[in-house]
C-alpha atoms as a PDB file:
ATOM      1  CA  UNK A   1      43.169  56.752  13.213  1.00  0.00           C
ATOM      2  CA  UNK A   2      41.865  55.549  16.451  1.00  0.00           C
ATOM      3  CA  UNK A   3      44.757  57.354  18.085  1.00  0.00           C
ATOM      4  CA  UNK A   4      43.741  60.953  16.500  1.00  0.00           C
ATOM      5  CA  UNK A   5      40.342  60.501  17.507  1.00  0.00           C
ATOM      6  CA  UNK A   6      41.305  59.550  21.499  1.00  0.00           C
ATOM      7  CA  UNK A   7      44.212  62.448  21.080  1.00  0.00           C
ATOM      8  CA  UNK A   8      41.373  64.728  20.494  1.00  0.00           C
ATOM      9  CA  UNK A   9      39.091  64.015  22.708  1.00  0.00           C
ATOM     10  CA  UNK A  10      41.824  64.063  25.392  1.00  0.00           C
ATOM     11  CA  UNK A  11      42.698  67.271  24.525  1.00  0.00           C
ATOM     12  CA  UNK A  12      39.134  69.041  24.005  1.00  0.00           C
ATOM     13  CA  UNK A  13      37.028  66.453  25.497  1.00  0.00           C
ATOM     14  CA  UNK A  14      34.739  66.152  22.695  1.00  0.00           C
ATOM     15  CA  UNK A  15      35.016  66.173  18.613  1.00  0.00           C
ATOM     16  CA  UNK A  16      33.282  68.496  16.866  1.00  0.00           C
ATOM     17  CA  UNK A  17      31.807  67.909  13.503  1.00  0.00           C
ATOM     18  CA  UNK A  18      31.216  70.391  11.000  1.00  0.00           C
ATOM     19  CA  UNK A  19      27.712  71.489   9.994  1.00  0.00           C
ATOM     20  CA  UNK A  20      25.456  71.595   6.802  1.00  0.00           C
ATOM     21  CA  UNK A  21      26.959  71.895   3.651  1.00  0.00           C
ATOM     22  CA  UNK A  22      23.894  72.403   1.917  1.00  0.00           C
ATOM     23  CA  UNK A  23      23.092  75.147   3.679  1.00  0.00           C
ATOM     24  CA  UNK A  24      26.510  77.141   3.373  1.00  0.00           C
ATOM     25  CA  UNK A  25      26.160  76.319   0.118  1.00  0.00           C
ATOM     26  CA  UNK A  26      23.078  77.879  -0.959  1.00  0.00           C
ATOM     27  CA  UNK A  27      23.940  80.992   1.391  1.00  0.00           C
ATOM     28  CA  UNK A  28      26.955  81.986  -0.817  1.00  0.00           C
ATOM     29  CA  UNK A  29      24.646  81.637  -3.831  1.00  0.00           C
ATOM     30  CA  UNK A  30      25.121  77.769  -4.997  1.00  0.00           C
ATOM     31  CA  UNK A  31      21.975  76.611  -6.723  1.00  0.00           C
ATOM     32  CA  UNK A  32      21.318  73.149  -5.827  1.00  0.00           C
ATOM     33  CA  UNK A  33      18.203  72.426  -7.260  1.00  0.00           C
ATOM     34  CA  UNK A  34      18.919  69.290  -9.284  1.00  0.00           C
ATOM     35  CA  UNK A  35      18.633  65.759  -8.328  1.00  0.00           C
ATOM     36  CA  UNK A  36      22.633  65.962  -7.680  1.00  0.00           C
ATOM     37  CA  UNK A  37      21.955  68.380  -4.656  1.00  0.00           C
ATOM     38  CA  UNK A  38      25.324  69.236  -3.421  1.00  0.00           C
ATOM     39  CA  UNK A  39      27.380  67.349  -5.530  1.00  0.00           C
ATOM     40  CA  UNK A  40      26.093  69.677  -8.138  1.00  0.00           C
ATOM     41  CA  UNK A  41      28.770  72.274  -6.280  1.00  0.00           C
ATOM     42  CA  UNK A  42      31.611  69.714  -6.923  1.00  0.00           C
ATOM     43  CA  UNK A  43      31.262  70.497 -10.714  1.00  0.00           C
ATOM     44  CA  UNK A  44      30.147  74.165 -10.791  1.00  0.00           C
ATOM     45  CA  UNK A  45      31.715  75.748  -8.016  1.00  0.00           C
ATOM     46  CA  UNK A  46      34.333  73.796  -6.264  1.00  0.00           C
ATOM     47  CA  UNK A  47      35.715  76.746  -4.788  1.00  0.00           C
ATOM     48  CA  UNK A  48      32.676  77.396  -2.406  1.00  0.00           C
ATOM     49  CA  UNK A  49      32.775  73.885  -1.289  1.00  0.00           C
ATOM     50  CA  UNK A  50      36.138  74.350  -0.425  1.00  0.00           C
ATOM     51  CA  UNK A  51      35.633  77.700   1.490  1.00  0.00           C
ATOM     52  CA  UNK A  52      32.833  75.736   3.337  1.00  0.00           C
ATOM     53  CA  UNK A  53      35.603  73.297   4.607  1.00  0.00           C
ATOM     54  CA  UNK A  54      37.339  76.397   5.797  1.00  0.00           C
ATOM     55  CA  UNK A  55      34.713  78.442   7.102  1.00  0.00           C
ATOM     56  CA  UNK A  56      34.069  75.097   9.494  1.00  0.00           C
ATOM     57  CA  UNK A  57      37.687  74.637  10.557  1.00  0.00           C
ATOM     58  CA  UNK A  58      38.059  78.048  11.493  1.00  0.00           C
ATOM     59  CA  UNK A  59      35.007  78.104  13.662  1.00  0.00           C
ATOM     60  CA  UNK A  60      36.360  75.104  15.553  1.00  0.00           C
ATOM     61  CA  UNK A  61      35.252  71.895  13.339  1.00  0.00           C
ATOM     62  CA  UNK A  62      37.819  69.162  14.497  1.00  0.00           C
ATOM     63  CA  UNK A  63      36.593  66.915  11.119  1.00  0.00           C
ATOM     64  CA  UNK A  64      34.842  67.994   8.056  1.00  0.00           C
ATOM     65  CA  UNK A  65      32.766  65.672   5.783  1.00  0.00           C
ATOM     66  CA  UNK A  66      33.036  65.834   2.219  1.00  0.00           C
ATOM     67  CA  UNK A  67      30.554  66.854  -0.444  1.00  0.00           C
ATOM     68  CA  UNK A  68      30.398  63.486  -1.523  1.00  0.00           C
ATOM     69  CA  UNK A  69      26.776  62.125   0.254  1.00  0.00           C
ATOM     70  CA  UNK A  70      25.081  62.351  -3.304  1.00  0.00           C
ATOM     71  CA  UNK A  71      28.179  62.145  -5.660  1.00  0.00           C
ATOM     72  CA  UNK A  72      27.575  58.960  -6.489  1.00  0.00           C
ATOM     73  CA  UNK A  73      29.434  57.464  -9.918  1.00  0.00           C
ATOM     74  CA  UNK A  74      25.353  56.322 -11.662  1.00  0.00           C
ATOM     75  CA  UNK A  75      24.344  59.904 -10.399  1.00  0.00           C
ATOM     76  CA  UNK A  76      26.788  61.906 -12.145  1.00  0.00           C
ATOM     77  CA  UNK A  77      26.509  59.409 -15.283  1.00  0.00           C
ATOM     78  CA  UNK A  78      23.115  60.504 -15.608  1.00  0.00           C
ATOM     79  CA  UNK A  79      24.348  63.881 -16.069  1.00  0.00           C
ATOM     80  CA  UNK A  80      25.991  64.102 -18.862  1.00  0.00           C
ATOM     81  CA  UNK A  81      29.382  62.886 -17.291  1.00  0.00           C
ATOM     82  CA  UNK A  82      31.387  59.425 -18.748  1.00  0.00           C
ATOM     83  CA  UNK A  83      32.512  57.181 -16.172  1.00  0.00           C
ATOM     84  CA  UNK A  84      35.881  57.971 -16.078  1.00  0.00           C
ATOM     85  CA  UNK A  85      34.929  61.889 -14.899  1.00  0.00           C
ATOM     86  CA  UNK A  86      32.433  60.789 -12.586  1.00  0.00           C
ATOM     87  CA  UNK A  87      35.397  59.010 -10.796  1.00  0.00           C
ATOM     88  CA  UNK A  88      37.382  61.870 -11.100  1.00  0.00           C
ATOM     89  CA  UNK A  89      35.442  64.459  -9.226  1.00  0.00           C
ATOM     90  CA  UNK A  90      37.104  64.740  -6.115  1.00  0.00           C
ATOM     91  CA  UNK A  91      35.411  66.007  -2.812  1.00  0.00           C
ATOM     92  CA  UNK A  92      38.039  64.585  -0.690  1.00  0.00           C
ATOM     93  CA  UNK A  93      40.860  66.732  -2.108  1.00  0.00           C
ATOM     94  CA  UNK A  94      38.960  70.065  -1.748  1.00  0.00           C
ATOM     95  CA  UNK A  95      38.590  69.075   1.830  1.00  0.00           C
ATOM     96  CA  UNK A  96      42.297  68.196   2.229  1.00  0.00           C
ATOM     97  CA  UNK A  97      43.576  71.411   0.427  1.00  0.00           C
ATOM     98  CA  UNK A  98      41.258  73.325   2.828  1.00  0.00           C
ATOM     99  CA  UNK A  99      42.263  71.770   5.823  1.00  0.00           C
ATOM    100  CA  UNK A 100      46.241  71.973   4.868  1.00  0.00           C
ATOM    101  CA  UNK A 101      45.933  75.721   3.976  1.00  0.00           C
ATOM    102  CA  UNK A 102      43.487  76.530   6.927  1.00  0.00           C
ATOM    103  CA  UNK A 103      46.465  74.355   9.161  1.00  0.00           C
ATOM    104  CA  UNK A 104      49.010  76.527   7.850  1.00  0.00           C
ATOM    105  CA  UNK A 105      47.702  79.614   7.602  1.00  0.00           C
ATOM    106  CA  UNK A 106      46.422  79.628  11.668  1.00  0.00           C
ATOM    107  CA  UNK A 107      45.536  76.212  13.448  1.00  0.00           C
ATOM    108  CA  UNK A 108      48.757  74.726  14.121  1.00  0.00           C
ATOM    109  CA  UNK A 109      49.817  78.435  15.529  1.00  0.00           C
ATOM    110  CA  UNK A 110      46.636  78.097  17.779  1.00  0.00           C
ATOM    111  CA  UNK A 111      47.336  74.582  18.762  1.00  0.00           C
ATOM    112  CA  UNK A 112      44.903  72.935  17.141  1.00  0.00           C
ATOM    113  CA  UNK A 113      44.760  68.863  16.659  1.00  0.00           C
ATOM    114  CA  UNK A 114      44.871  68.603  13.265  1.00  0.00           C
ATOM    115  CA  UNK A 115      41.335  67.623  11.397  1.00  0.00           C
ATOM    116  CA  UNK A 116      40.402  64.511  10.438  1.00  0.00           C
ATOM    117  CA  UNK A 117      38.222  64.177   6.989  1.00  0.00           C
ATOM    118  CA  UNK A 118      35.355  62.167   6.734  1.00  0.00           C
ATOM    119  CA  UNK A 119      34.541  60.702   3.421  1.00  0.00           C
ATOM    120  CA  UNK A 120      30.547  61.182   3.100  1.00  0.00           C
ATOM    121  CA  UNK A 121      28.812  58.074   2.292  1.00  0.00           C
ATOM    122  CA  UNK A 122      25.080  58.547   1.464  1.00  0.00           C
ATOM    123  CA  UNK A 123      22.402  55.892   1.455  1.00  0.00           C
ATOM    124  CA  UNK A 124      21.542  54.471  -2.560  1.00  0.00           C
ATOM    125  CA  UNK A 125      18.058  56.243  -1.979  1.00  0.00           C
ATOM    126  CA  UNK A 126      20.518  59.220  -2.078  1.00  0.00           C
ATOM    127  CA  UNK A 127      21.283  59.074  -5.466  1.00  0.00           C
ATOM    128  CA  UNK A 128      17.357  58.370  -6.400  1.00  0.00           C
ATOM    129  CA  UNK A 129      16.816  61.763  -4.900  1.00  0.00           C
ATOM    130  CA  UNK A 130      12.791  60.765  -4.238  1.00  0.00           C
ATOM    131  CA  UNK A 131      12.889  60.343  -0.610  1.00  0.00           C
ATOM    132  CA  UNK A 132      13.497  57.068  -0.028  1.00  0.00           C
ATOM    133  CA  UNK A 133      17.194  57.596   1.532  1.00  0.00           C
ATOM    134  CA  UNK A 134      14.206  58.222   4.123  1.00  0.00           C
ATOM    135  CA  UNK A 135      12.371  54.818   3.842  1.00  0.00           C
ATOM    136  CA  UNK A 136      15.071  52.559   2.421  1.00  0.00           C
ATOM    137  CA  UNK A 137      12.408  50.541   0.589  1.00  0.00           C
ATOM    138  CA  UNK A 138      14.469  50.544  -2.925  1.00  0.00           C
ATOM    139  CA  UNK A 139      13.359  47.619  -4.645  1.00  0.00           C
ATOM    140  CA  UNK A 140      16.533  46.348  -5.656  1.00  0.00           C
ATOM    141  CA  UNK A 141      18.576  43.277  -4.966  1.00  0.00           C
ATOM    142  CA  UNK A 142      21.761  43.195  -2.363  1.00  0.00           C
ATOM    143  CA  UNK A 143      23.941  42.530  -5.415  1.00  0.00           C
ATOM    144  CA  UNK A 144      22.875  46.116  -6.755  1.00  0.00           C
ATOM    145  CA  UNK A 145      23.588  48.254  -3.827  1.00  0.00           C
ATOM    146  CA  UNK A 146      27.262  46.319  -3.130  1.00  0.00           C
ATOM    147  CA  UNK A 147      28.397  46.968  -6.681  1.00  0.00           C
ATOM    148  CA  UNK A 148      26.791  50.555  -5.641  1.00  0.00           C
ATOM    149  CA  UNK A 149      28.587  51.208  -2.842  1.00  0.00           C
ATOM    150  CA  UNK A 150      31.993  49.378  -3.252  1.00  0.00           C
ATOM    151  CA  UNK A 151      33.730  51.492  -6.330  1.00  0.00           C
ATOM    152  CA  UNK A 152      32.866  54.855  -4.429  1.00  0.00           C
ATOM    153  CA  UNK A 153      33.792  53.725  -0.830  1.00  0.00           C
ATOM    154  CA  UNK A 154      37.240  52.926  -2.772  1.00  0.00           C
ATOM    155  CA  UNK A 155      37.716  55.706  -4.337  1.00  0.00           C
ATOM    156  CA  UNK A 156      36.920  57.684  -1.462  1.00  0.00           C
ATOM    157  CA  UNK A 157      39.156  55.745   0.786  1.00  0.00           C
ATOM    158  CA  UNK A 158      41.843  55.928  -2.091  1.00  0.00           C
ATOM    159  CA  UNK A 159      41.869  60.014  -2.586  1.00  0.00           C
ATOM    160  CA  UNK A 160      42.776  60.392   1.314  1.00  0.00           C
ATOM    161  CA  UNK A 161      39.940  60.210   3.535  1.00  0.00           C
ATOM    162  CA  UNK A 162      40.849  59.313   6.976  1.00  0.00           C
ATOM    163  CA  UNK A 163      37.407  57.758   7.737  1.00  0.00           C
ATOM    164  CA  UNK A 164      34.520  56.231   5.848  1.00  0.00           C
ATOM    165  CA  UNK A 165      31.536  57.875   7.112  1.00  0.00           C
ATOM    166  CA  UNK A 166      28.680  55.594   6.068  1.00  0.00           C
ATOM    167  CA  UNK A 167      25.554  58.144   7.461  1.00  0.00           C
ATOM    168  CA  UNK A 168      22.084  58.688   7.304  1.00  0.00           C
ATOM    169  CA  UNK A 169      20.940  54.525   6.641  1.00  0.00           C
ATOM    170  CA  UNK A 170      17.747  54.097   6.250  1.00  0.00           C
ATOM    171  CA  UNK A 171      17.545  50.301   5.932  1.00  0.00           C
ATOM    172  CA  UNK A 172      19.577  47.293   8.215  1.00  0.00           C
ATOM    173  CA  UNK A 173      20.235  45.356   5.095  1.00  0.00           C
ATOM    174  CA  UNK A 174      21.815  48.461   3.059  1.00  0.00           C
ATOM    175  CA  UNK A 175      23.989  49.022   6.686  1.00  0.00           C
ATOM    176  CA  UNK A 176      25.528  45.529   6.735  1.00  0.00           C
ATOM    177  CA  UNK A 177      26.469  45.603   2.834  1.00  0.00           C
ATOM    178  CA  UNK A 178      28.559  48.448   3.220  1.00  0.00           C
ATOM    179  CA  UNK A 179      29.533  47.339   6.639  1.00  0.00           C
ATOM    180  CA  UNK A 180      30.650  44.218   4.788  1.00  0.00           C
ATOM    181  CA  UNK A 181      32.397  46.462   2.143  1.00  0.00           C
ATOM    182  CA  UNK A 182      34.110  48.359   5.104  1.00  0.00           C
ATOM    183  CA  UNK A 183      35.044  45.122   6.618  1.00  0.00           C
ATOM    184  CA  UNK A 184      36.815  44.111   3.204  1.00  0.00           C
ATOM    185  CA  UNK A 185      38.729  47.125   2.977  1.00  0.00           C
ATOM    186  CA  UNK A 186      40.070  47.090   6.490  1.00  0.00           C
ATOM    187  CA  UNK A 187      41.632  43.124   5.611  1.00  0.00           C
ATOM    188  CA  UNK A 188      42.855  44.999   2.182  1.00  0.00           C
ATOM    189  CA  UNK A 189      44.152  48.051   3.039  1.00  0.00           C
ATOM    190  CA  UNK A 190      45.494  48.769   6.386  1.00  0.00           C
ATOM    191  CA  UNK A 191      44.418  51.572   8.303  1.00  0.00           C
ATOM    192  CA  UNK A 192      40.551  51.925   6.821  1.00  0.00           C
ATOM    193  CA  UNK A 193      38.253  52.921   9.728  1.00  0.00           C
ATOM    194  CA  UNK A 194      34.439  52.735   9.308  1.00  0.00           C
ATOM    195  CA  UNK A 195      31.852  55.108  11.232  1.00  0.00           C
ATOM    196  CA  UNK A 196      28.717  54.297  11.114  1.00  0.00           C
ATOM    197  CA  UNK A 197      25.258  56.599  11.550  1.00  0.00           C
ATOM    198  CA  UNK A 198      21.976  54.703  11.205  1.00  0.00           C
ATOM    199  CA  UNK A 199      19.003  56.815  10.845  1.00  0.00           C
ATOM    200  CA  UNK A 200      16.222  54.571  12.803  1.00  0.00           C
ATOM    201  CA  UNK A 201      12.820  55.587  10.954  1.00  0.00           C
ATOM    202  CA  UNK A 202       9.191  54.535  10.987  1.00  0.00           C
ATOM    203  CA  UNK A 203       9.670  51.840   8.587  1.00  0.00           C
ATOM    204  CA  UNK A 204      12.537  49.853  10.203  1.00  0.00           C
ATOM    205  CA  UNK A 205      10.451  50.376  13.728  1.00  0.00           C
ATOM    206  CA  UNK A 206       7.642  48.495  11.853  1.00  0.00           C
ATOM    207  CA  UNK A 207       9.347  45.943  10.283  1.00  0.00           C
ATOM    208  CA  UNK A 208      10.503  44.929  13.713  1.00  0.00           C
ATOM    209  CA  UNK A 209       7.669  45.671  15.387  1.00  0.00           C
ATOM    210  CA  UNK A 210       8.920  48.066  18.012  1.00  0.00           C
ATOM    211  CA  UNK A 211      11.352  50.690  18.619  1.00  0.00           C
ATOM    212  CA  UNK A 212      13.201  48.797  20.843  1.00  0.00           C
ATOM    213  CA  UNK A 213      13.450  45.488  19.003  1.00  0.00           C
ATOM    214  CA  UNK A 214      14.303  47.869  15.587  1.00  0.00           C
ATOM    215  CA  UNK A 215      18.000  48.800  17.663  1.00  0.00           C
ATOM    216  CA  UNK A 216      18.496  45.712  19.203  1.00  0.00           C
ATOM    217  CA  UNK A 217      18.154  44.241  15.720  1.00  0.00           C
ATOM    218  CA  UNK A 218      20.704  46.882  14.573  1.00  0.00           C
ATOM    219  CA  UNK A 219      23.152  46.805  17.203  1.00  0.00           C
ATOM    220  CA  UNK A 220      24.002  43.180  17.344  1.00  0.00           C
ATOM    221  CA  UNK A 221      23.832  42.960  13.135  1.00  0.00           C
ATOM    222  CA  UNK A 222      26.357  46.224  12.742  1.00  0.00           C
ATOM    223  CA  UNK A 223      28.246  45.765  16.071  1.00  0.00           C
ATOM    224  CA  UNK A 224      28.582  41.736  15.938  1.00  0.00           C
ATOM    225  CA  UNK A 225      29.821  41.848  12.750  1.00  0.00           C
ATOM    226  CA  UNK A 226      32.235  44.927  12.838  1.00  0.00           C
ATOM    227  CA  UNK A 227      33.307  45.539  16.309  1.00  0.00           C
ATOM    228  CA  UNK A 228      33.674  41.589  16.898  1.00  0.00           C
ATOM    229  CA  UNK A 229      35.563  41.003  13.649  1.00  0.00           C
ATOM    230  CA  UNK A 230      37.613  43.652  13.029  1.00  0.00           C
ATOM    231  CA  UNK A 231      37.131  45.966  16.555  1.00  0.00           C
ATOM    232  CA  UNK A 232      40.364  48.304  15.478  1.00  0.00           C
ATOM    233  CA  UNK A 233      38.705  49.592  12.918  1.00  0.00           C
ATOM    234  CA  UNK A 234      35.194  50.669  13.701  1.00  0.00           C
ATOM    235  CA  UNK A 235      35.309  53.962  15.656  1.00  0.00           C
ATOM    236  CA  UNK A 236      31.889  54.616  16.546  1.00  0.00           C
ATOM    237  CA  UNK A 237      28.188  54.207  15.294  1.00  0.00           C
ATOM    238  CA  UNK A 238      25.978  57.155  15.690  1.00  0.00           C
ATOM    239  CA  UNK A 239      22.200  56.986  15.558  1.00  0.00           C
ATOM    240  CA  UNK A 240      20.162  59.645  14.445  1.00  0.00           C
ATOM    241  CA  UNK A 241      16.763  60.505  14.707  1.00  0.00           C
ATOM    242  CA  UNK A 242      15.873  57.818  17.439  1.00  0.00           C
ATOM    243  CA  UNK A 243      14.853  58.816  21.304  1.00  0.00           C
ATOM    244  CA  UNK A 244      17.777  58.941  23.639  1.00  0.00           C
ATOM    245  CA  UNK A 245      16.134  55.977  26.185  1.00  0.00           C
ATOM    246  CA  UNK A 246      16.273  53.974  22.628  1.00  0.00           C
ATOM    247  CA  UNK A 247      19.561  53.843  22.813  1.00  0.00           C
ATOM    248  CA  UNK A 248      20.860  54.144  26.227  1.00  0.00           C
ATOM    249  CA  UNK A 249      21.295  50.384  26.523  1.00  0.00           C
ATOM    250  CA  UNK A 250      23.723  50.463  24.030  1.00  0.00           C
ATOM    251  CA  UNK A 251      25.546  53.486  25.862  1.00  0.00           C
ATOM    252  CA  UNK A 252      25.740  51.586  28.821  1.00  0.00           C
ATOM    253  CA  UNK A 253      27.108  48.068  27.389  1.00  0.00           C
ATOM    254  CA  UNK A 254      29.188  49.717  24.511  1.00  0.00           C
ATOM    255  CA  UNK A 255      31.826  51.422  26.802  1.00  0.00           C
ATOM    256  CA  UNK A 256      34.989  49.963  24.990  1.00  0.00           C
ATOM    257  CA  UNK A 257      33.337  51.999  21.705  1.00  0.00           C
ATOM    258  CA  UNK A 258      32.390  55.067  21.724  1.00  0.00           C
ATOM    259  CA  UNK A 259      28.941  55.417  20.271  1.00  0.00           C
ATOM    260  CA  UNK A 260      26.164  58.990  19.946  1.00  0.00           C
ATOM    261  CA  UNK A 261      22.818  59.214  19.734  1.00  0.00           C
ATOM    262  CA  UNK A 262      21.525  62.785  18.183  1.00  0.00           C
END
């Protein structure tokens, strides 16, 4: 997966990502005012999320992320669903039908590189829906948010996705679990590639006691353990919300990964 990811930025030089679901969502009418957000959409109106797929490759998204960031297997239990249809809500396959019929229909005529799918991977504060996906500060014990995390990055992984896109982290220690998870499914399955986003907030900069310190912290926990260990399949780590001169050591020592800073 490495490969497609180098092919395309050889060929456009630069991947572009696809933009809000939420927001598409709610434009064409989807009411996601529940504590499921835009997993709600998975359930009531699959068909929008899949034109929202489309709608993004055809304006020039190279990937799409799937509505999975708050489909979470506890979340949907706590609405009414058993566990065996919580696990069987699939966001990746709306993305891949998209993609294949979009593909078909006009980007391989317009020599496109052919999208890659994320597989959405929200934060447990996700899934709480109170704003701590924000602050990280859960109150629960490592054991809890692995057991979390591993069944849905599987079953992600297992419907198709080409990448596991762990994003918006508030907290270090939630990072490396599913780092750890990602790590496990590279050694188990072949081919898994992990991309990681860290969203550096308030509360990590104070439990370091500096911006600075907060990413340093980060960088050689996430990138010692993945990029040392098992470098061909991490593709990048992206950090959000954090000043560019934060990271710009990292840009400048990284160079054999490529990393973002938004």
């Amino acid at each position: 997966m490495a490969d497609k990811i180098k092919e395309l930025l050889e060929k456009n030089g630069q991947m572009i990502i696809d933009g809000s679901m939420s927001t598409a969502l709610e434009q064409m009418g989807a009411n996601l005012n529940c504590n499921l957000w835009t997993a709600r959409a998975l359930v009531d109106t699959p068909e929008l999320v899949k034109k929202v797929h489309t709608d993004y490759f055809k304006a020039g998204a190279d990937c799409g992320i799937t509505c999975s960031y708050q489909a979470t297997i506890p979340g949907l239990m706590e609405n009414v669903f058993t566990h065996d249809e919580a696990a069987e809500i699939d966001s990746v396959k709306l993305l891949l039908e998209a993609r294949e019929e979009w593909w078909n229909a006009e980007g391989k005529a317009q020599g496109r590189v052919y999208p890659l799918c994320l597989a959405g991977i929200g934060p447990y504060g996700a899934y709480l829906a109170d704003g701590s996906e924000y602050r990280g500060n859960y109150g629960v014990s490592d054991e809890a948010l692995r057991t979390f995390h591993k069944e849905r990055m599987e079953i992600l992984w297992n419907a198709g996705a080409d990448i596991l896109l762990i994003e918006t982290q508030p907290s270090l220690r939630e990072a490396l679990i599913e780092a750890e998870i990602a790590l496990f499914l590279c050694f188990r399955i072949v081919g898994v590639v992990a991309l990681l986003a860290f969203l550096m907030t308030l509360a990590e900069v104070l439990a370091t006691g500096s911006g600075g310190a907060a990413f340093r912290l980060v960088e050689a926990a996430l990138l010692g353990l993945l990029f040392l260990f098992a470098p061909e399949w991490v593709t990048a780590l992206s950090v959000r919300s954090a000043r560019k001169n934060r990271v710009s050591g990292m840009l400048e020592t990284r160079r054999t990964k490529p990393a973002s800073a938004r």
